[in-house]
C-alpha atoms as a PDB file:
ATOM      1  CA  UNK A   1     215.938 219.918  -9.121  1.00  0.00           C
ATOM      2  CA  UNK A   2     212.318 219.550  -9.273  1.00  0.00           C
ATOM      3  CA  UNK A   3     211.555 220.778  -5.560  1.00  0.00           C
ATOM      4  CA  UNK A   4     207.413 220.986  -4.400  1.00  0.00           C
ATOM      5  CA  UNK A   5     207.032 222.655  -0.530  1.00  0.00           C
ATOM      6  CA  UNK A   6     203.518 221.698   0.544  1.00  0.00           C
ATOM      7  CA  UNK A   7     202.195 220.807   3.787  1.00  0.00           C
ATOM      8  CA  UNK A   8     202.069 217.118   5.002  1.00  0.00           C
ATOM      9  CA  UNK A   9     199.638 214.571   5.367  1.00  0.00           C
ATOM     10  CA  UNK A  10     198.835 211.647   7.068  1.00  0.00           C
ATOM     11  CA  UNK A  11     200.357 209.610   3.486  1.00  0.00           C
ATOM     12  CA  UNK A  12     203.523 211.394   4.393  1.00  0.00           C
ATOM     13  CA  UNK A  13     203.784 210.280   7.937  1.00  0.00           C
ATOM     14  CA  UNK A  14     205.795 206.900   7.439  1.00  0.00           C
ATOM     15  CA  UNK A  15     208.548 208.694   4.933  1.00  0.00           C
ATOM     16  CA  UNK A  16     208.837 211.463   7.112  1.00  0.00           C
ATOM     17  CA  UNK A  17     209.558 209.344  10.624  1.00  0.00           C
ATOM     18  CA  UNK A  18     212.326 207.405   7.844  1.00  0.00           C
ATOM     19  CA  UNK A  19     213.620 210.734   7.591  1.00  0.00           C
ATOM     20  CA  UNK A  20     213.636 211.806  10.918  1.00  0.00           C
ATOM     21  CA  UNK A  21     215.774 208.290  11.883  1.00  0.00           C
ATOM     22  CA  UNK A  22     217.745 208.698   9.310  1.00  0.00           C
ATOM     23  CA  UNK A  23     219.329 211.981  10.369  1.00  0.00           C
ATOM     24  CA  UNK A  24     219.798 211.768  13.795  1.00  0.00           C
ATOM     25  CA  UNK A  25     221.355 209.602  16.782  1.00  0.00           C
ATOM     26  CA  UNK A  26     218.049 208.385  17.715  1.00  0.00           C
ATOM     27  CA  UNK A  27     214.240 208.110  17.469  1.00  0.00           C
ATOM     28  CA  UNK A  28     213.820 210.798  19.746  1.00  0.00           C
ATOM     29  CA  UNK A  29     212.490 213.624  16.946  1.00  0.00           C
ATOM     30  CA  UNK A  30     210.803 210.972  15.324  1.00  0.00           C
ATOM     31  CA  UNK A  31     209.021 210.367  18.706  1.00  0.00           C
ATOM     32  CA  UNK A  32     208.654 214.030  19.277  1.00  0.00           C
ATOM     33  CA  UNK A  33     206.955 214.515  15.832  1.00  0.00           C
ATOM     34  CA  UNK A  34     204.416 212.049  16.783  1.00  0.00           C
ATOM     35  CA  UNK A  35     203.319 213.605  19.716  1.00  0.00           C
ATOM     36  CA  UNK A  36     203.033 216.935  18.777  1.00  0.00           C
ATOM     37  CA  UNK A  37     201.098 215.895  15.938  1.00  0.00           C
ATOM     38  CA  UNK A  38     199.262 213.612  18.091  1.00  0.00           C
ATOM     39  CA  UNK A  39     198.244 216.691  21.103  1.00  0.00           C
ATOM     40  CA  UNK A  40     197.527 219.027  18.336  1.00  0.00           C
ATOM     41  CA  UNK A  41     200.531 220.823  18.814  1.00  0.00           C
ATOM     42  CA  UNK A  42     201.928 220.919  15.159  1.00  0.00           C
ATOM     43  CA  UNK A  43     201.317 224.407  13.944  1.00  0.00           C
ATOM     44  CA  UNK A  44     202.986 224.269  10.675  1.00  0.00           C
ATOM     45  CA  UNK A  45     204.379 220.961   8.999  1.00  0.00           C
ATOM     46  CA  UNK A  46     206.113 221.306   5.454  1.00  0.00           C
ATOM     47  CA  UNK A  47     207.396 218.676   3.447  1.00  0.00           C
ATOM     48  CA  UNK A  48     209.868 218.562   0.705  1.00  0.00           C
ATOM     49  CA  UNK A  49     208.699 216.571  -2.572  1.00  0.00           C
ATOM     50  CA  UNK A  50     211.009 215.178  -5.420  1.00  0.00           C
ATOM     51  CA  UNK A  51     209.209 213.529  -7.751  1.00  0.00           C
ATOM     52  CA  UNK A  52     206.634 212.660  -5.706  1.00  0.00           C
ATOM     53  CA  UNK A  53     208.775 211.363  -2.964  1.00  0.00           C
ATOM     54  CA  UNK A  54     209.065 212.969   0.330  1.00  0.00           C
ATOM     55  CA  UNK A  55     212.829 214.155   1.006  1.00  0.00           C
ATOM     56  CA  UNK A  56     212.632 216.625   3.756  1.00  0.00           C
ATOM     57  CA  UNK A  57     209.867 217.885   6.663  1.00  0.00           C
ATOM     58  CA  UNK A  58     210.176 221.010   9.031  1.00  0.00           C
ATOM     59  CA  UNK A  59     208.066 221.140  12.055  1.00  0.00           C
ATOM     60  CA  UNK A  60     207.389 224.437  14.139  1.00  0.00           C
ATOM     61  CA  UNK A  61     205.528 224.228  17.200  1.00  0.00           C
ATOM     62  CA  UNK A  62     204.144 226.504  20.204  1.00  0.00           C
ATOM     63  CA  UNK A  63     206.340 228.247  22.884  1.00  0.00           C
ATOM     64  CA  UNK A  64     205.579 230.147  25.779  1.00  0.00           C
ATOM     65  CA  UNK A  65     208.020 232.525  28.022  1.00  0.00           C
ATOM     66  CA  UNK A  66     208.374 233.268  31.537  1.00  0.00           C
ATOM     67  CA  UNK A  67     207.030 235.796  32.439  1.00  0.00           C
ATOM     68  CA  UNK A  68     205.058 235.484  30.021  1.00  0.00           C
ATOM     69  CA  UNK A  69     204.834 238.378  27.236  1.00  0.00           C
ATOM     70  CA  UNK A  70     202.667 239.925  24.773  1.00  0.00           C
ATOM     71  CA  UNK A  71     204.895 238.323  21.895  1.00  0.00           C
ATOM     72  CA  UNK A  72     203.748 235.500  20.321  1.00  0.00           C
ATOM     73  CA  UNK A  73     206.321 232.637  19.651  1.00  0.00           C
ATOM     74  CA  UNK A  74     206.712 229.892  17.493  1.00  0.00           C
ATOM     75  CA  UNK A  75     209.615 227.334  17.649  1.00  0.00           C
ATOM     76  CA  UNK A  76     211.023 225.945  14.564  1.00  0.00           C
ATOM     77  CA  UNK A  77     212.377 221.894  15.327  1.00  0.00           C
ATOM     78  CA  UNK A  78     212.992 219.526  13.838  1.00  0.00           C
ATOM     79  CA  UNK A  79     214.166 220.230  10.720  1.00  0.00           C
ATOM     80  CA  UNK A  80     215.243 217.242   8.458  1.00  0.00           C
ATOM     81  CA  UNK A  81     216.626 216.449   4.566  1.00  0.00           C
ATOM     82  CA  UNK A  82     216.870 212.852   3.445  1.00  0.00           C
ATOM     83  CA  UNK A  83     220.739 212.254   3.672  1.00  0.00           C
ATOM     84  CA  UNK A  84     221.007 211.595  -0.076  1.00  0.00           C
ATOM     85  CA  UNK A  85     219.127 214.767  -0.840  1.00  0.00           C
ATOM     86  CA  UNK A  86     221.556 216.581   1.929  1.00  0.00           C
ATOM     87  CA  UNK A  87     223.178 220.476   0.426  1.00  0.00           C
ATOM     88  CA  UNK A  88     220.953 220.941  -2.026  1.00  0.00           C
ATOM     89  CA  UNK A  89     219.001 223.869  -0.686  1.00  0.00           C
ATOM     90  CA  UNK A  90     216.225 221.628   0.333  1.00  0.00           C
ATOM     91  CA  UNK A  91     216.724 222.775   3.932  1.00  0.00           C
ATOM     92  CA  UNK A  92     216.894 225.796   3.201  1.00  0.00           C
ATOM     93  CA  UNK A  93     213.381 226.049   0.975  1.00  0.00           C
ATOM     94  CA  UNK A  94     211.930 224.226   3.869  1.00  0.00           C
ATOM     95  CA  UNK A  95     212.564 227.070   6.383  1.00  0.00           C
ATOM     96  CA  UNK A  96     211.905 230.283   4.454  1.00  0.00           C
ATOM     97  CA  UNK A  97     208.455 228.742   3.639  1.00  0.00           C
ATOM     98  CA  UNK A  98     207.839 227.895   7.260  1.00  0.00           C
ATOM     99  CA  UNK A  99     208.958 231.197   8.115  1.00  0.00           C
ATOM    100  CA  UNK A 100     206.759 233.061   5.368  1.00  0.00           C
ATOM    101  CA  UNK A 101     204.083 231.181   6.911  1.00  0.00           C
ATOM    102  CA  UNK A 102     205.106 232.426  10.538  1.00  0.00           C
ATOM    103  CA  UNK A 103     204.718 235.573   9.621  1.00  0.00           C
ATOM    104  CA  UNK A 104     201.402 235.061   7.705  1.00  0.00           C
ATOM    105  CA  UNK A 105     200.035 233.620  10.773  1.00  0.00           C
ATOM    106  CA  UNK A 106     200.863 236.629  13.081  1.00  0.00           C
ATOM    107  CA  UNK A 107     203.766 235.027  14.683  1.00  0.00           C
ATOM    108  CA  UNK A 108     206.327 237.773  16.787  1.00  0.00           C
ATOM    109  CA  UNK A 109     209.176 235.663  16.343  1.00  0.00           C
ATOM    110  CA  UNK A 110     210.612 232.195  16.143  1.00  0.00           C
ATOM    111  CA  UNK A 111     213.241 230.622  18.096  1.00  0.00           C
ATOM    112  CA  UNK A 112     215.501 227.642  17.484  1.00  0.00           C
ATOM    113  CA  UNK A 113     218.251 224.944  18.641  1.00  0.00           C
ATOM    114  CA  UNK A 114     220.315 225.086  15.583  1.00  0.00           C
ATOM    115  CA  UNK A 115     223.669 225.787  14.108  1.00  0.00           C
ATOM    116  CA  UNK A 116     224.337 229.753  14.294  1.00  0.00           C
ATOM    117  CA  UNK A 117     226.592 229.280  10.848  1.00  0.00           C
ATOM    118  CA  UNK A 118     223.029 227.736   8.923  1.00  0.00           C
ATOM    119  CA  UNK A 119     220.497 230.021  10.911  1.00  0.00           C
ATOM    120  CA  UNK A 120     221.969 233.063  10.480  1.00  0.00           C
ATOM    121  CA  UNK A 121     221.881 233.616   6.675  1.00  0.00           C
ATOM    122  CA  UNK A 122     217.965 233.568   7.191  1.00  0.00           C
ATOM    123  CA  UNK A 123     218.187 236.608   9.775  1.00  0.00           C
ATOM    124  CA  UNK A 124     218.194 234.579  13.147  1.00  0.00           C
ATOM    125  CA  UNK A 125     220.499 235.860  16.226  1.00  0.00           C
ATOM    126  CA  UNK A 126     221.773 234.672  19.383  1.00  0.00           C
ATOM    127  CA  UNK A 127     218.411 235.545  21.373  1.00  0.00           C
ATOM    128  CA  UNK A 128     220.786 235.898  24.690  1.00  0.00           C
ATOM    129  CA  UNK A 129     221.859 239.016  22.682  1.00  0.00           C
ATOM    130  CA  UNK A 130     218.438 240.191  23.471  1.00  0.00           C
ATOM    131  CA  UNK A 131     218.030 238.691  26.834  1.00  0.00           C
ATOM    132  CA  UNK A 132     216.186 235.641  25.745  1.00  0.00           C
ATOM    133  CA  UNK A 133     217.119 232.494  27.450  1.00  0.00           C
ATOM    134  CA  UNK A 134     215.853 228.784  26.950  1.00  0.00           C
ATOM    135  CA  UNK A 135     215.126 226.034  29.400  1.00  0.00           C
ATOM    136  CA  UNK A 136     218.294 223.479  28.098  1.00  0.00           C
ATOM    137  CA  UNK A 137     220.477 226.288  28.815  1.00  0.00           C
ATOM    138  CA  UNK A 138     222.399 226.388  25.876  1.00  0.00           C
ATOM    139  CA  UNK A 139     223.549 229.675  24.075  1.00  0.00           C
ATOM    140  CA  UNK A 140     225.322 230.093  21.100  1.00  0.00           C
ATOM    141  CA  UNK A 141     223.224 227.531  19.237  1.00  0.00           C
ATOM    142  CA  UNK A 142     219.351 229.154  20.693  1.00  0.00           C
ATOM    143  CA  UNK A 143     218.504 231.945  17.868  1.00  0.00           C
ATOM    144  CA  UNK A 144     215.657 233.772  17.233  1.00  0.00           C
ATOM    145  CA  UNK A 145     214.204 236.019  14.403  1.00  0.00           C
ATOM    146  CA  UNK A 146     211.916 238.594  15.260  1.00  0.00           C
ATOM    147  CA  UNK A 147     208.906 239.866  12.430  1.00  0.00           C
ATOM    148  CA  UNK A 148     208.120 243.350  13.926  1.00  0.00           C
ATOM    149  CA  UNK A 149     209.223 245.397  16.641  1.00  0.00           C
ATOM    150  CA  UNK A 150     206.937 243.618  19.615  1.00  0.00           C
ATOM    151  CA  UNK A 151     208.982 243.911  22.436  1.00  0.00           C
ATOM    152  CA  UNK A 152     210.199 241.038  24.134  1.00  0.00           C
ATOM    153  CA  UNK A 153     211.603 241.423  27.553  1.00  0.00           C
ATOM    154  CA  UNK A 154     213.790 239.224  29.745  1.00  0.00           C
ATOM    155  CA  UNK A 155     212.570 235.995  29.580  1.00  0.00           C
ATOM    156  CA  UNK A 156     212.687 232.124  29.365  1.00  0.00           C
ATOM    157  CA  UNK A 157     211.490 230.533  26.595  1.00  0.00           C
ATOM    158  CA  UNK A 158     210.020 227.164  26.964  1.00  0.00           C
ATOM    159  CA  UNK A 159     209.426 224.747  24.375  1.00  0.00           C
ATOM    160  CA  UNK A 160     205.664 222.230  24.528  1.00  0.00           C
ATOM    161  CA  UNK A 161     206.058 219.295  27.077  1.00  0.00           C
ATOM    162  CA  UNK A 162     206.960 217.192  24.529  1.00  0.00           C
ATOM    163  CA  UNK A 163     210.064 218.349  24.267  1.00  0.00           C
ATOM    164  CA  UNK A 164     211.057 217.489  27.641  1.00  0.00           C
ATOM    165  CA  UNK A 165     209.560 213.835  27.061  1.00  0.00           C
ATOM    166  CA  UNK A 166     211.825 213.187  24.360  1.00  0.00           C
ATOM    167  CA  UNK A 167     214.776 215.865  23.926  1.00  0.00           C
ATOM    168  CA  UNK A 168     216.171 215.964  27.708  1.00  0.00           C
END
């Protein structure tokens, strides 16, 4: 498959929010999308291109911990592949570029709200397992992968207001 991983712009808005309804329940990540793009909050966007045509986006955004800590985060959501274009690796190009550029950019680490059987063949671990926890409260499916050996104590990772606005 003829696969192009770039970063998005405003042309690839429209297809991407398609996307984003498409593959889940509601319009809830397309909403969130918008308003982290929208409060400056989108670090890194990447889109998937087939022939031209956009067929999957990954979004990472900001987080902070309490207390805080001299590691800085990065949270990877959403992640999204046009359901026709669904297991063929298209994911999975999306998120080791957004990771190379996580660690180009100086990033500590980068959590997630994923599926531990996906997320784990690209090096992430139940953060709990190092005494990270997350504001939803959920553990098995909050991972993190760390780029160095900045230690990260105890702590509560929280995810950009937006979040809350739309995800709760």
């Amino acid at each position: 498959m003829d696969l192009k991983i770039q970063k998005e712009a405003p042309e690839h808005y429209q297809a991407i929010h398609d996307i984003l309804i498409s593959c889940f329940k509601s319009d809830a990540e397309a909403k969130l999308v918008s308003a982290l793009r929208e409060n400056n909050k989108a670090v890194i966007e990447l889109v998937a291109l087939h022939e031209g045509e956009v067929v999957g986006h990954v979004m990472f955004s900001p987080v902070t911990t309490s207390p805080p800590a001299n590691a800085l985060g990065i949270g990877l959501a959403p992640l999204a592949v046009k359901p026709a274009f669904q297991r063929q690796g298209i994911g999975r190009k999306l998120v080791q570029e957004g990771l190379l550029l996580c660690k180009e950019m100086n990033f500590d680490y980068v959590v997630l709200l994923g599926d531990p059987k996906y997320y784990q063949r690209f090096g992430f671990i139940k953060a709990s397992d190092l005494g990270i926890k997350n504001e939803y409260g959920v553990d098995e499916p909050f991972m993190l992968i760390q780029f160095n050996k900045v230690p990260l104590p105890n702590s509560l990772v929280r995810y950009c207001d937006e979040f809350s606005l739309f995800l709760v």
